[in-house]
PDB file of N, CA and C in Angstrom:
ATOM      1  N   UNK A   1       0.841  -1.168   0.000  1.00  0.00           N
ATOM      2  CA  UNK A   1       0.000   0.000   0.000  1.00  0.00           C
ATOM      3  C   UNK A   1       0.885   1.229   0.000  1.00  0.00           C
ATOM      4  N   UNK A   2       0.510   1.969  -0.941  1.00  0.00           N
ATOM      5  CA  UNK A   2       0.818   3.519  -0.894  1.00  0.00           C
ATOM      6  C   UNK A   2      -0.271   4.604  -0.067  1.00  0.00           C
ATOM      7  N   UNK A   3       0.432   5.424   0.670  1.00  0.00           N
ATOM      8  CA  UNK A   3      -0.320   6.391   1.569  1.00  0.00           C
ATOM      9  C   UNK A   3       0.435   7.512   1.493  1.00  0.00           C
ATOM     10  N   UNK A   4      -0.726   8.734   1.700  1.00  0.00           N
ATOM     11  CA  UNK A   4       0.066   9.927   2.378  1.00  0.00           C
ATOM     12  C   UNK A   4      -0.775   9.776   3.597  1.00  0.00           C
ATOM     13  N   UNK A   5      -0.552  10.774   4.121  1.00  0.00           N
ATOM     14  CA  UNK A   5      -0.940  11.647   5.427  1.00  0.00           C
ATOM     15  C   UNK A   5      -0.771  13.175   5.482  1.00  0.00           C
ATOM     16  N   UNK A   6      -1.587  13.781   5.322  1.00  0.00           N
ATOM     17  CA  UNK A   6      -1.895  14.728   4.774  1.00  0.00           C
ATOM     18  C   UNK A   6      -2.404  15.745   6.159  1.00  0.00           C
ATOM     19  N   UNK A   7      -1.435  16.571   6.890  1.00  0.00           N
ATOM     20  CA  UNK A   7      -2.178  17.317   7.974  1.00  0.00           C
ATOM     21  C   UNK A   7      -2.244  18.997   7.865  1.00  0.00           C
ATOM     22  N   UNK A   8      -3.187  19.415   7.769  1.00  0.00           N
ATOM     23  CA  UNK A   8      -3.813  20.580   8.226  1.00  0.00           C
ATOM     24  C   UNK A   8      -3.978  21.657   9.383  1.00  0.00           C
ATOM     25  N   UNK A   9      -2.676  22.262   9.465  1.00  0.00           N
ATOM     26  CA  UNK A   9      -3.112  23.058  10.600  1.00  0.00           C
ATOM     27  C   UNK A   9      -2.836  24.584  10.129  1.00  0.00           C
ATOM     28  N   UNK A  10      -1.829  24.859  10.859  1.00  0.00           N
ATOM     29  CA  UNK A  10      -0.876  26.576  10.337  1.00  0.00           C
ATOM     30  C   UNK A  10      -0.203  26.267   9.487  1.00  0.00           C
ATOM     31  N   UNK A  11      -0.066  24.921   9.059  1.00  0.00           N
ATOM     32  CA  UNK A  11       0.450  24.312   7.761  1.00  0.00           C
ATOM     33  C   UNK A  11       0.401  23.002   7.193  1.00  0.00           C
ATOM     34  N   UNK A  12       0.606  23.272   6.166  1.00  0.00           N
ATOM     35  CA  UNK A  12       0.019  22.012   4.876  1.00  0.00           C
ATOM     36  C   UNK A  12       1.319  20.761   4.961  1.00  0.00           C
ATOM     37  N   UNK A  13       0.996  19.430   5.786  1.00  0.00           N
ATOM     38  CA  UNK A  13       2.672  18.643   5.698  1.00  0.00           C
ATOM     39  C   UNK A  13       2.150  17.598   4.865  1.00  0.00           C
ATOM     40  N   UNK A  14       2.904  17.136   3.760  1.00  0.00           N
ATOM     41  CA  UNK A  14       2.459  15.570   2.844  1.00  0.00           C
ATOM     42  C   UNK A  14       3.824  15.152   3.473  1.00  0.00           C
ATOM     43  N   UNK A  15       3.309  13.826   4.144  1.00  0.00           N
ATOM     44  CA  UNK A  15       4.227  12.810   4.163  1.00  0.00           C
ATOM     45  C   UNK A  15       3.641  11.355   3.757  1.00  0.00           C
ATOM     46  N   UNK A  16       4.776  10.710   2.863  1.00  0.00           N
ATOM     47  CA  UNK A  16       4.326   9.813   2.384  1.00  0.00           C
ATOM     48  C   UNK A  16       5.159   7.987   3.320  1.00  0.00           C
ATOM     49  N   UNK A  17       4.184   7.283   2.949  1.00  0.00           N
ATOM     50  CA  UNK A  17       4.044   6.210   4.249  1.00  0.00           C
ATOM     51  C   UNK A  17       3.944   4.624   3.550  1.00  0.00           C
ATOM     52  N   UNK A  18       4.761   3.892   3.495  1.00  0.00           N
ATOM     53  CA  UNK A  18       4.894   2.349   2.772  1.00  0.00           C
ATOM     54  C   UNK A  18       4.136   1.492   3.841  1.00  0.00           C
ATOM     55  N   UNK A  19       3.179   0.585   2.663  1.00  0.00           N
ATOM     56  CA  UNK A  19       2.520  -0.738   3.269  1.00  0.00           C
ATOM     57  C   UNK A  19       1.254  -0.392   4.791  1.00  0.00           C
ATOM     58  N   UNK A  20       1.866  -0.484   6.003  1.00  0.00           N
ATOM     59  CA  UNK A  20       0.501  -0.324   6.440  1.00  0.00           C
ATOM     60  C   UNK A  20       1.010   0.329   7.840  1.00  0.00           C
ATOM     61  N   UNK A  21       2.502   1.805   7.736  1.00  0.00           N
ATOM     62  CA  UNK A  21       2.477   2.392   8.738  1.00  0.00           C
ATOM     63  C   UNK A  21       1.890   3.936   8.453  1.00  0.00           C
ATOM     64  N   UNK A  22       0.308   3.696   7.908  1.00  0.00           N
ATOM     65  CA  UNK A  22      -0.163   4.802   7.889  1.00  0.00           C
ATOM     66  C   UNK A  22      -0.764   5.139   9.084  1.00  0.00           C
ATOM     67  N   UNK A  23      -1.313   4.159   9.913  1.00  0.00           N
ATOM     68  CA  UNK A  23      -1.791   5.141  11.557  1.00  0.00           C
ATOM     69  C   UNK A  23      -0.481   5.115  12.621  1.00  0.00           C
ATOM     70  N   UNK A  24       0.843   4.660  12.100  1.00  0.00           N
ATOM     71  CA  UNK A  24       1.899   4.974  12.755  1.00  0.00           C
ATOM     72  C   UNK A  24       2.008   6.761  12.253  1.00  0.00           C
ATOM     73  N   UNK A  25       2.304   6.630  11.108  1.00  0.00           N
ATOM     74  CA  UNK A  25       2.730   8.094  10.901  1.00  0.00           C
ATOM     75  C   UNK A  25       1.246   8.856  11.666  1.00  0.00           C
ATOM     76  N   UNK A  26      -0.303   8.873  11.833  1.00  0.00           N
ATOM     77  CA  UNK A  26      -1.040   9.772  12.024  1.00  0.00           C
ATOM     78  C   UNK A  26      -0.996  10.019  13.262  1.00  0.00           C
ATOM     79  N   UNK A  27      -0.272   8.562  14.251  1.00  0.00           N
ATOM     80  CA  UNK A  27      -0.065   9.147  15.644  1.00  0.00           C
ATOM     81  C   UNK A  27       1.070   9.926  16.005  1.00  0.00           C
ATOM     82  N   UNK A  28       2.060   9.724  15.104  1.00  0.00           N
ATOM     83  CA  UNK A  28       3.161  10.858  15.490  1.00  0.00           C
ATOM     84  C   UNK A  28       2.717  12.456  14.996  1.00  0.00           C
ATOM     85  N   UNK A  29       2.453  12.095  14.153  1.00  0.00           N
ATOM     86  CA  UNK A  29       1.560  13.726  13.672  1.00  0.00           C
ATOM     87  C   UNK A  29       0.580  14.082  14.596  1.00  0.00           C
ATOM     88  N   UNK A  30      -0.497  13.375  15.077  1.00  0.00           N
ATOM     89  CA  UNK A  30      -0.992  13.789  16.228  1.00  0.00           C
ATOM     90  C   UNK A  30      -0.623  14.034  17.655  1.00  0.00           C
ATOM     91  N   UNK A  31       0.577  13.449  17.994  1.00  0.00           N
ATOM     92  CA  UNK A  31       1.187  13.444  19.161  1.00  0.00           C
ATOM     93  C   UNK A  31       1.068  15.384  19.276  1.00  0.00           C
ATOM     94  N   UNK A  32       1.771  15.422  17.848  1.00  0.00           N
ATOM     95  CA  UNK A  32       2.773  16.720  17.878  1.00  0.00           C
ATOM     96  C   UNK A  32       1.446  18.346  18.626  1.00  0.00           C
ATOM     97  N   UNK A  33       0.142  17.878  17.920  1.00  0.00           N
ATOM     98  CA  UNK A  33      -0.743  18.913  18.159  1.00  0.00           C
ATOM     99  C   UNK A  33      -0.883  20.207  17.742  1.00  0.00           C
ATOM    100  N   UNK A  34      -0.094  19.926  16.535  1.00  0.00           N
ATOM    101  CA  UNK A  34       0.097  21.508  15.829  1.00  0.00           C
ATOM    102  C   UNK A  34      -0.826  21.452  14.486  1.00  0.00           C
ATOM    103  N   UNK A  35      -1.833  20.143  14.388  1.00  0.00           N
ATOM    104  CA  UNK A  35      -2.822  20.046  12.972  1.00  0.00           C
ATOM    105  C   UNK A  35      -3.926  19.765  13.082  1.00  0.00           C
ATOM    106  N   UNK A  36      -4.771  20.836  12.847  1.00  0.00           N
ATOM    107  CA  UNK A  36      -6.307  20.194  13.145  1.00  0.00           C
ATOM    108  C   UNK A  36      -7.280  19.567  12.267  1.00  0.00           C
ATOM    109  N   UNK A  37      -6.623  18.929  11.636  1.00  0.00           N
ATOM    110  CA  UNK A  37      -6.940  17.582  10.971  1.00  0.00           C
ATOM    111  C   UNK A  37      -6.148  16.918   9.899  1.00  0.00           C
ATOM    112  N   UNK A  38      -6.103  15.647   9.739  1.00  0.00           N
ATOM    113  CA  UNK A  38      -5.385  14.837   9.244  1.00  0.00           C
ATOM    114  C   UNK A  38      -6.161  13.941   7.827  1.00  0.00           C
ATOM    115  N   UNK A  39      -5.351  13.754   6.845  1.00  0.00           N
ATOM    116  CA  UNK A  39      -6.488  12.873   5.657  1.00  0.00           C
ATOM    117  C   UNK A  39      -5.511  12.158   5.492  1.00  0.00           C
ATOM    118  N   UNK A  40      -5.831  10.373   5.782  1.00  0.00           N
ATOM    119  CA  UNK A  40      -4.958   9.592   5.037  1.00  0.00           C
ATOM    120  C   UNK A  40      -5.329   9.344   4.282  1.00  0.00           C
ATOM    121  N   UNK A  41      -4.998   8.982   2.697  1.00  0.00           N
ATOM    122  CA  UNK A  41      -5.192   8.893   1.600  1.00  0.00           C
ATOM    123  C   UNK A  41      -4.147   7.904   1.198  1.00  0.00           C
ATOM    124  N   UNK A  42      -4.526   6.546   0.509  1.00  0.00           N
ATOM    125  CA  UNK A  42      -3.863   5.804  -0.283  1.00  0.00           C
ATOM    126  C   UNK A  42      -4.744   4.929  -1.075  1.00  0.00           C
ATOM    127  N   UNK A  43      -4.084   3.681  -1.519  1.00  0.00           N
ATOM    128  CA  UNK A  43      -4.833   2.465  -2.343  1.00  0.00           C
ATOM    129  C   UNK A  43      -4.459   1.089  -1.962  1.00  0.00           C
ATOM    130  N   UNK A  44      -4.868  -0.262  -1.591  1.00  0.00           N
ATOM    131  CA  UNK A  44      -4.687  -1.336  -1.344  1.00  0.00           C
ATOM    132  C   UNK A  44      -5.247  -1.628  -2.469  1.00  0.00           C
ATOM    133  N   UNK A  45      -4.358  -2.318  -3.264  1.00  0.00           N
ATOM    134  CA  UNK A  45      -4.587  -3.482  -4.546  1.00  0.00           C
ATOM    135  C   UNK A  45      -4.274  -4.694  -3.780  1.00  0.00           C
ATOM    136  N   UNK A  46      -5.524  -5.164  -4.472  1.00  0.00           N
ATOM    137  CA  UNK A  46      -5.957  -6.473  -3.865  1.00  0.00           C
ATOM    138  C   UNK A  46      -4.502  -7.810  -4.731  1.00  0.00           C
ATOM    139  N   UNK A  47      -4.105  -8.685  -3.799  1.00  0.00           N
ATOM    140  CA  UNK A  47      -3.469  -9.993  -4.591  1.00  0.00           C
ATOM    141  C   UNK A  47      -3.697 -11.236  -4.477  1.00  0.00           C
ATOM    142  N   UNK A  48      -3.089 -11.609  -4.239  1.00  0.00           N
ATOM    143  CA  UNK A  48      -3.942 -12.791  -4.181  1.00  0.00           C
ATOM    144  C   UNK A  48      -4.249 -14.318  -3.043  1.00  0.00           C
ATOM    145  N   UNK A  49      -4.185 -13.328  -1.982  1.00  0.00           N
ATOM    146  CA  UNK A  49      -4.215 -13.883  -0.804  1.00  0.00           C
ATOM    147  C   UNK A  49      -5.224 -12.931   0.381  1.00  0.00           C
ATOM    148  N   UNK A  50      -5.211 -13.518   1.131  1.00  0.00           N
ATOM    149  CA  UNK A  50      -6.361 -12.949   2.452  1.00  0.00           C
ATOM    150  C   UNK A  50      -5.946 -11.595   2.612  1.00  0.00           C
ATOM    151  N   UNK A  51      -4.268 -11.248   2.507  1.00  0.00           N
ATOM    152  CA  UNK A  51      -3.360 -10.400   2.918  1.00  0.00           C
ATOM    153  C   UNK A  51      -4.289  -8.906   2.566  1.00  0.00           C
ATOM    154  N   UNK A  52      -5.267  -8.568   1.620  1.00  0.00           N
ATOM    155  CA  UNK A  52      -5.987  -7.338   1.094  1.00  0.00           C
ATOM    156  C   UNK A  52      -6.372  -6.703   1.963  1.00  0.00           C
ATOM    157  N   UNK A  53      -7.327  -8.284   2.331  1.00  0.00           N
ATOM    158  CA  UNK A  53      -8.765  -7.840   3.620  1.00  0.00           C
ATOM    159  C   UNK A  53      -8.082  -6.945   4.878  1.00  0.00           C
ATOM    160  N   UNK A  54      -6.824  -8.023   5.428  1.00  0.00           N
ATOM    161  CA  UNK A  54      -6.539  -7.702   6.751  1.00  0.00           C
ATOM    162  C   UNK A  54      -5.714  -6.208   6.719  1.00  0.00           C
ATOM    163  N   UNK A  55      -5.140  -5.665   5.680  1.00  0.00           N
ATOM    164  CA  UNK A  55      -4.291  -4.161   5.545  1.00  0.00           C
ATOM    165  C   UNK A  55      -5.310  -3.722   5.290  1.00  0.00           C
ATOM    166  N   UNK A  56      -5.997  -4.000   4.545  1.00  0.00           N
ATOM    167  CA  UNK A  56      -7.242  -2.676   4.855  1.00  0.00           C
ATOM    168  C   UNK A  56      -8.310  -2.281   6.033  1.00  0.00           C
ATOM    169  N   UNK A  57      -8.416  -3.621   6.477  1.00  0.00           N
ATOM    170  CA  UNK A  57      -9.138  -3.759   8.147  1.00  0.00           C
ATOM    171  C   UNK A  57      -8.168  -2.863   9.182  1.00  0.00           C
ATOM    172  N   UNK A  58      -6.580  -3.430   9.043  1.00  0.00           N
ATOM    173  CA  UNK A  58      -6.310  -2.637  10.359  1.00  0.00           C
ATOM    174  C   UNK A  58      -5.638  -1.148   9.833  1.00  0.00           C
ATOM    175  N   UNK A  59      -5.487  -1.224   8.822  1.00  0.00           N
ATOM    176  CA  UNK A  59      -5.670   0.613   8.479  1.00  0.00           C
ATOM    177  C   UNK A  59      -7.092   1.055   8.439  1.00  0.00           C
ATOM    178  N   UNK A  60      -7.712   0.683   8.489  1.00  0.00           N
ATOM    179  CA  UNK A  60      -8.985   1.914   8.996  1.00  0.00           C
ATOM    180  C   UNK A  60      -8.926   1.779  10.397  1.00  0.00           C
ATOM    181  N   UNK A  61      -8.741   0.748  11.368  1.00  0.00           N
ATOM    182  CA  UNK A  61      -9.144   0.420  12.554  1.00  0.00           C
ATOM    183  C   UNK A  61      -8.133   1.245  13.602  1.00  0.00           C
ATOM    184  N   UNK A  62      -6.648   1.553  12.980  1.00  0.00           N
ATOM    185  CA  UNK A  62      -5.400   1.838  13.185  1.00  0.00           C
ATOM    186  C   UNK A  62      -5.863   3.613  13.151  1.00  0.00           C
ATOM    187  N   UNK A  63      -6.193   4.366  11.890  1.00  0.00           N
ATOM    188  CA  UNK A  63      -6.452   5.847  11.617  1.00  0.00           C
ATOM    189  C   UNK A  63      -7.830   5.782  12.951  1.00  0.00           C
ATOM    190  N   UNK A  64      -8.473   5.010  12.522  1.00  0.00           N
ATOM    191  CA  UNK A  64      -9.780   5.570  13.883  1.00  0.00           C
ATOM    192  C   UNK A  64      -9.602   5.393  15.157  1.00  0.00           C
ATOM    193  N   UNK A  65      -8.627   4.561  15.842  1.00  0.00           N
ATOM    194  CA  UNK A  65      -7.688   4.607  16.845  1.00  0.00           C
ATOM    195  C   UNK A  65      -6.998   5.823  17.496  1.00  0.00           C
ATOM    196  N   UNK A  66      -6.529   6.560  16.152  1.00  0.00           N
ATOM    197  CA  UNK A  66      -5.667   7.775  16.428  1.00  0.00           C
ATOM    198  C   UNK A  66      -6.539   8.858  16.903  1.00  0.00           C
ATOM    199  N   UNK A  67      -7.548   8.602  15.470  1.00  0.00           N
ATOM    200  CA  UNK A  67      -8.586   9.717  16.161  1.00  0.00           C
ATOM    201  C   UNK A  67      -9.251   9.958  16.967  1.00  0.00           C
ATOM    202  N   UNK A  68      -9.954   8.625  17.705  1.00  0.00           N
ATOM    203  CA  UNK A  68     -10.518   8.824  18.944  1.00  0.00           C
ATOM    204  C   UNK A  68      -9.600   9.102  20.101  1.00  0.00           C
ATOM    205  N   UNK A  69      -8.299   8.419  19.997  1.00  0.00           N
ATOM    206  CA  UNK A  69      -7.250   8.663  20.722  1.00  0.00           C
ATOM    207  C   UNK A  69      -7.197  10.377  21.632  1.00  0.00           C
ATOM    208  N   UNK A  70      -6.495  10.908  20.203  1.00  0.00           N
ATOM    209  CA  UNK A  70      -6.244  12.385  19.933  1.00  0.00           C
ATOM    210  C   UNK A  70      -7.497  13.419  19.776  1.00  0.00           C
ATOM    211  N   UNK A  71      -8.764  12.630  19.922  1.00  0.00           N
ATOM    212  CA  UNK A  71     -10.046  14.197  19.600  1.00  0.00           C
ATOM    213  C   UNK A  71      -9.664  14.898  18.019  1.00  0.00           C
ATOM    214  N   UNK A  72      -8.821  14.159  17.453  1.00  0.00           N
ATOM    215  CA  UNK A  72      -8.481  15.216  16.301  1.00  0.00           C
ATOM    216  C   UNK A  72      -9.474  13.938  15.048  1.00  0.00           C
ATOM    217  N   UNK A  73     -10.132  15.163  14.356  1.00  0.00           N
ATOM    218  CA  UNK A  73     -10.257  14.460  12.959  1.00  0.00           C
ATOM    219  C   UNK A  73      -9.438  14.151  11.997  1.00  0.00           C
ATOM    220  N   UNK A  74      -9.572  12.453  11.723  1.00  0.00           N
ATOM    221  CA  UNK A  74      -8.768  11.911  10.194  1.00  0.00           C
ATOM    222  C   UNK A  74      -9.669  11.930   9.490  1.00  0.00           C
ATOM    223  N   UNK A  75      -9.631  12.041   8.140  1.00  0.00           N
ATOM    224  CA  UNK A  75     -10.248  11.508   6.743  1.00  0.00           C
ATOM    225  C   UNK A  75      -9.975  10.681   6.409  1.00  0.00           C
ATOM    226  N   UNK A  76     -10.278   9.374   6.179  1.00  0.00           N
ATOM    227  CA  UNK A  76     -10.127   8.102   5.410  1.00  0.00           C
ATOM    228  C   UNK A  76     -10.304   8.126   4.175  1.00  0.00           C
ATOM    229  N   UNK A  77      -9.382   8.181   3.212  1.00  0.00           N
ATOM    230  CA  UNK A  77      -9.810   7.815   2.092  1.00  0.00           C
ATOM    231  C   UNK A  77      -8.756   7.096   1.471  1.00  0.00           C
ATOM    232  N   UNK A  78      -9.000   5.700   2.022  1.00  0.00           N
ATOM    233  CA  UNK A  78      -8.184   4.559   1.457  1.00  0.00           C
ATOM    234  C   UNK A  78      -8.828   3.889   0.731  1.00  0.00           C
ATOM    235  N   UNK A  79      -8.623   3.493  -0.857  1.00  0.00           N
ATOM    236  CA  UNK A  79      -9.311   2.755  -1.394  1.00  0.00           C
ATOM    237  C   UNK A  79      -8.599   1.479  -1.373  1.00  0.00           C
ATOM    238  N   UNK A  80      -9.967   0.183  -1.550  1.00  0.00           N
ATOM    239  CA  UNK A  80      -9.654  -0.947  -1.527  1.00  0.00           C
ATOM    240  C   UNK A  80      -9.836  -1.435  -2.816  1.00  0.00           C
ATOM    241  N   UNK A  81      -9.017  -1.986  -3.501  1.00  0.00           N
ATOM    242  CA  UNK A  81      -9.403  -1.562  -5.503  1.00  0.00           C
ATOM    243  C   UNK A  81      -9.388  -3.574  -5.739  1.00  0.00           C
ATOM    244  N   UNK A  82      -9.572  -4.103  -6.533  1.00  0.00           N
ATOM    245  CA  UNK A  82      -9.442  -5.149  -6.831  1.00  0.00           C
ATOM    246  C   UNK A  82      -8.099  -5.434  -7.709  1.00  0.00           C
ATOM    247  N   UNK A  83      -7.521  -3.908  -8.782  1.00  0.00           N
ATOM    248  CA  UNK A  83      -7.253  -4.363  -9.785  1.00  0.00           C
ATOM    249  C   UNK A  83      -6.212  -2.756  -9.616  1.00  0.00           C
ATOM    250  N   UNK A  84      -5.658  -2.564 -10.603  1.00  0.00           N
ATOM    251  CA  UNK A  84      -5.259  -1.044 -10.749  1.00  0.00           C
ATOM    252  C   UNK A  84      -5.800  -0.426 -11.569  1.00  0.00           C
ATOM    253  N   UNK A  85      -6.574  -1.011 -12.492  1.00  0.00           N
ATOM    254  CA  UNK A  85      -7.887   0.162 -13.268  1.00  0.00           C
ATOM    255  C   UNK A  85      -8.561   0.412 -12.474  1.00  0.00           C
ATOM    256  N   UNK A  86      -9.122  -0.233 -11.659  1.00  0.00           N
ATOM    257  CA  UNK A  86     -10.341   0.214 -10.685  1.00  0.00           C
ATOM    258  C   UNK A  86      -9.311   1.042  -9.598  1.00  0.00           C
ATOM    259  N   UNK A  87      -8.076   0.963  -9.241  1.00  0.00           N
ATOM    260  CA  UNK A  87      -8.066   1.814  -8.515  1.00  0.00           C
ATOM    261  C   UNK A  87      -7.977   3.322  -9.407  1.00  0.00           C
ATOM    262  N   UNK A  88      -7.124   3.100 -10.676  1.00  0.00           N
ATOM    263  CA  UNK A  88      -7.691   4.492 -11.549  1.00  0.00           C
ATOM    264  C   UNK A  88      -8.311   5.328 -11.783  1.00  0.00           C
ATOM    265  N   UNK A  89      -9.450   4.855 -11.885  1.00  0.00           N
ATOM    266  CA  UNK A  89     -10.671   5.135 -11.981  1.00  0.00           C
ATOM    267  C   UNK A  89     -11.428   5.343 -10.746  1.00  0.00           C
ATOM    268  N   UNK A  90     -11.223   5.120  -9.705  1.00  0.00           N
ATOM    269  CA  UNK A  90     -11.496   5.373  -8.584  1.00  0.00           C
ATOM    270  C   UNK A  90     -11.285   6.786  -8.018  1.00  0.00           C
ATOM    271  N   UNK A  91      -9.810   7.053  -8.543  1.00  0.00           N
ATOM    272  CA  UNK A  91      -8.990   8.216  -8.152  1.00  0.00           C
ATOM    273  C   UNK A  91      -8.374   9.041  -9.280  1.00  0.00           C
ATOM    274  N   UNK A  92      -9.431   8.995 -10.158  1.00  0.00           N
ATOM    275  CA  UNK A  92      -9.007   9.701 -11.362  1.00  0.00           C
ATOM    276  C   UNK A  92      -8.917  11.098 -10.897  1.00  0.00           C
ATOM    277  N   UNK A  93      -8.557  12.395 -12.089  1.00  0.00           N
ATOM    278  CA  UNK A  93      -8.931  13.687 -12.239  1.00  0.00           C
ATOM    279  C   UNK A  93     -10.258  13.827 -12.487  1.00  0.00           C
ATOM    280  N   UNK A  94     -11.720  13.623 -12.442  1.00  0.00           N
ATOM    281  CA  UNK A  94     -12.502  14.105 -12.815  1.00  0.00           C
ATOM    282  C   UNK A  94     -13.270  13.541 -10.986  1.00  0.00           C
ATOM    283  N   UNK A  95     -14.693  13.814 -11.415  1.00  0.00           N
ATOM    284  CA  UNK A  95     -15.364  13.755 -10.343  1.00  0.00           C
ATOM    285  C   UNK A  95     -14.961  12.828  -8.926  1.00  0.00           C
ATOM    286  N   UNK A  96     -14.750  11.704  -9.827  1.00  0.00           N
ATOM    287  CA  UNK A  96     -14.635  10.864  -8.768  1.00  0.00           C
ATOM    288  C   UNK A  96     -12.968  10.664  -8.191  1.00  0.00           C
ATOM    289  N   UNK A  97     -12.145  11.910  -7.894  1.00  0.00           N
ATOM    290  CA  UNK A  97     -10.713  12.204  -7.354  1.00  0.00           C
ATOM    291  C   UNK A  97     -11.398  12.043  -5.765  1.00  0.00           C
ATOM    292  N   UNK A  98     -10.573  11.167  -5.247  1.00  0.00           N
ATOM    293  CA  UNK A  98     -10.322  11.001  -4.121  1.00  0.00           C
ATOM    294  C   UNK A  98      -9.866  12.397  -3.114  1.00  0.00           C
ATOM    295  N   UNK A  99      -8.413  12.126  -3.638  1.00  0.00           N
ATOM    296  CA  UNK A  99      -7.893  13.123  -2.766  1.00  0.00           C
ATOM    297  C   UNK A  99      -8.189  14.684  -3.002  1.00  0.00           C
ATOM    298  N   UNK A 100      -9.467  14.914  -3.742  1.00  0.00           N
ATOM    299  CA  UNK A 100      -9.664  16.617  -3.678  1.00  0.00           C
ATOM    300  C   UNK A 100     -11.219  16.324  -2.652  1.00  0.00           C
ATOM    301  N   UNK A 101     -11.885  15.038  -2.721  1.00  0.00           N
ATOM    302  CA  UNK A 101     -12.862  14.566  -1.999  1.00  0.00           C
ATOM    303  C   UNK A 101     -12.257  14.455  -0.518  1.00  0.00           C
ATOM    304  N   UNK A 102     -11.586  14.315   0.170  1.00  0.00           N
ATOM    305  CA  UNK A 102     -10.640  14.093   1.260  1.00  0.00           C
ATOM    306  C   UNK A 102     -10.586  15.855   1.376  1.00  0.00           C
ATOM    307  N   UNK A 103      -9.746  16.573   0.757  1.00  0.00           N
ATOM    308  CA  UNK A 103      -9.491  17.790   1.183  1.00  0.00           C
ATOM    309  C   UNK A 103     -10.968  18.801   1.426  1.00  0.00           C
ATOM    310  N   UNK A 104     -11.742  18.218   0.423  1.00  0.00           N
ATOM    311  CA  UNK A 104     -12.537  19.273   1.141  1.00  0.00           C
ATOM    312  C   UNK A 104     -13.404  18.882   1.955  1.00  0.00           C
ATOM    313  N   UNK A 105     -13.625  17.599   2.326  1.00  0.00           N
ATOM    314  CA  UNK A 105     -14.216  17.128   3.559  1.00  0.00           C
ATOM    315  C   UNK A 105     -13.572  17.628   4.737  1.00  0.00           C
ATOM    316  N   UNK A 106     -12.330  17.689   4.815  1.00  0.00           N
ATOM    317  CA  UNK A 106     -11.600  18.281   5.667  1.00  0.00           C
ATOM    318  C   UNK A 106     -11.518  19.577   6.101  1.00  0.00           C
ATOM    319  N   UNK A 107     -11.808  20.382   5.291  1.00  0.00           N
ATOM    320  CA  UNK A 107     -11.907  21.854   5.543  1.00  0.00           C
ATOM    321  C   UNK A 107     -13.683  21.785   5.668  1.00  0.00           C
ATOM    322  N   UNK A 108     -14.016  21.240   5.189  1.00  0.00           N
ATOM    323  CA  UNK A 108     -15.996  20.995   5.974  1.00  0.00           C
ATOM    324  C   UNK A 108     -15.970  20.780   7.258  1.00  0.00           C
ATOM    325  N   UNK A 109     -14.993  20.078   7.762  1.00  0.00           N
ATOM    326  CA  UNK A 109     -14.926  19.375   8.832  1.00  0.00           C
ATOM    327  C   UNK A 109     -14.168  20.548   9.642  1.00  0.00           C
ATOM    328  N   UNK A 110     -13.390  21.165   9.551  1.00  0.00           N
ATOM    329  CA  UNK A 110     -12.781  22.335   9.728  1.00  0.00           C
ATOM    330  C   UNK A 110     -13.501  23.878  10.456  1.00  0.00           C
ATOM    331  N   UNK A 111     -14.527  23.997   9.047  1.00  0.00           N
ATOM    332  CA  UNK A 111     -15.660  24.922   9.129  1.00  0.00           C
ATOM    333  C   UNK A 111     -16.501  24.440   9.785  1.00  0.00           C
ATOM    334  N   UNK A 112     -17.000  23.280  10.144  1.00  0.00           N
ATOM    335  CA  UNK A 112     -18.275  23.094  11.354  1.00  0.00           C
ATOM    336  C   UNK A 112     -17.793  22.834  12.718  1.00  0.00           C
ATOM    337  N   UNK A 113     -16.648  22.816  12.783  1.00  0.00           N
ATOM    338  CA  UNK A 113     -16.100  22.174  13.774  1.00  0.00           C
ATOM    339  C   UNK A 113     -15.879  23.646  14.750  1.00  0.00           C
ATOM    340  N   UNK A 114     -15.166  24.549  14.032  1.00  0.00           N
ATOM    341  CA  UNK A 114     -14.324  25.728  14.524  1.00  0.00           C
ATOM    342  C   UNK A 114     -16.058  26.439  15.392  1.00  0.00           C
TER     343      UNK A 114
END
């Protein structure tokens, strides 16, 4: 799996995160308390073993951990793709872009929150 982590505060940090230490990186970013909110964003392509299910189970379970942890909001937007067209197409440039869907949930989340 490819991930960023994407936090929001007095400033914009992309850090990018291999296989499945994406709620490692969101708790050190949250430790810090300088971002009021966080979007992980990546893709799990599926192969051909159980191995899909369980990285995508404990990365969501791992980011919602942090967040209840920390009171701080994450955005999830990890897709679980079967194939790499479908993750393409999933996360294309047109409507259906993930990560501009992530950012502005985040600043929604931002604006109702404040």
């Amino acid at each position: 799996m490819n991930a960023e982590i994407v936090a929001i505060g007095s400033e914009l940090l992309l850090g990018q995160v291999v296989d499945t230490n994406s709620a490692w990186m969101a708790q050190r970013l949250a430790r810090r308390r300088r971002y009021d909110v966080l979007i992980a964003l990546g893709v799990v392509i599926r192969g051909k073993t159980h191995h899909f299910e369980l990285v995508t189970r404990e990365c969501a379970r791992g980011i919602m951990q942090v967040s209840l942890a920390h009171d701080l909001p994450v955005v999830f937007e990890v897709i679980a793709a079967y194939n790499r067209r479908d993750a393409q197409r999933r996360a294309g440039p047109d409507r259906f872009n993930r990560g501009l869907e992530a950012a502005q949930t985040a600043l929604s989340l931002l604006r109702n929150v404040s």
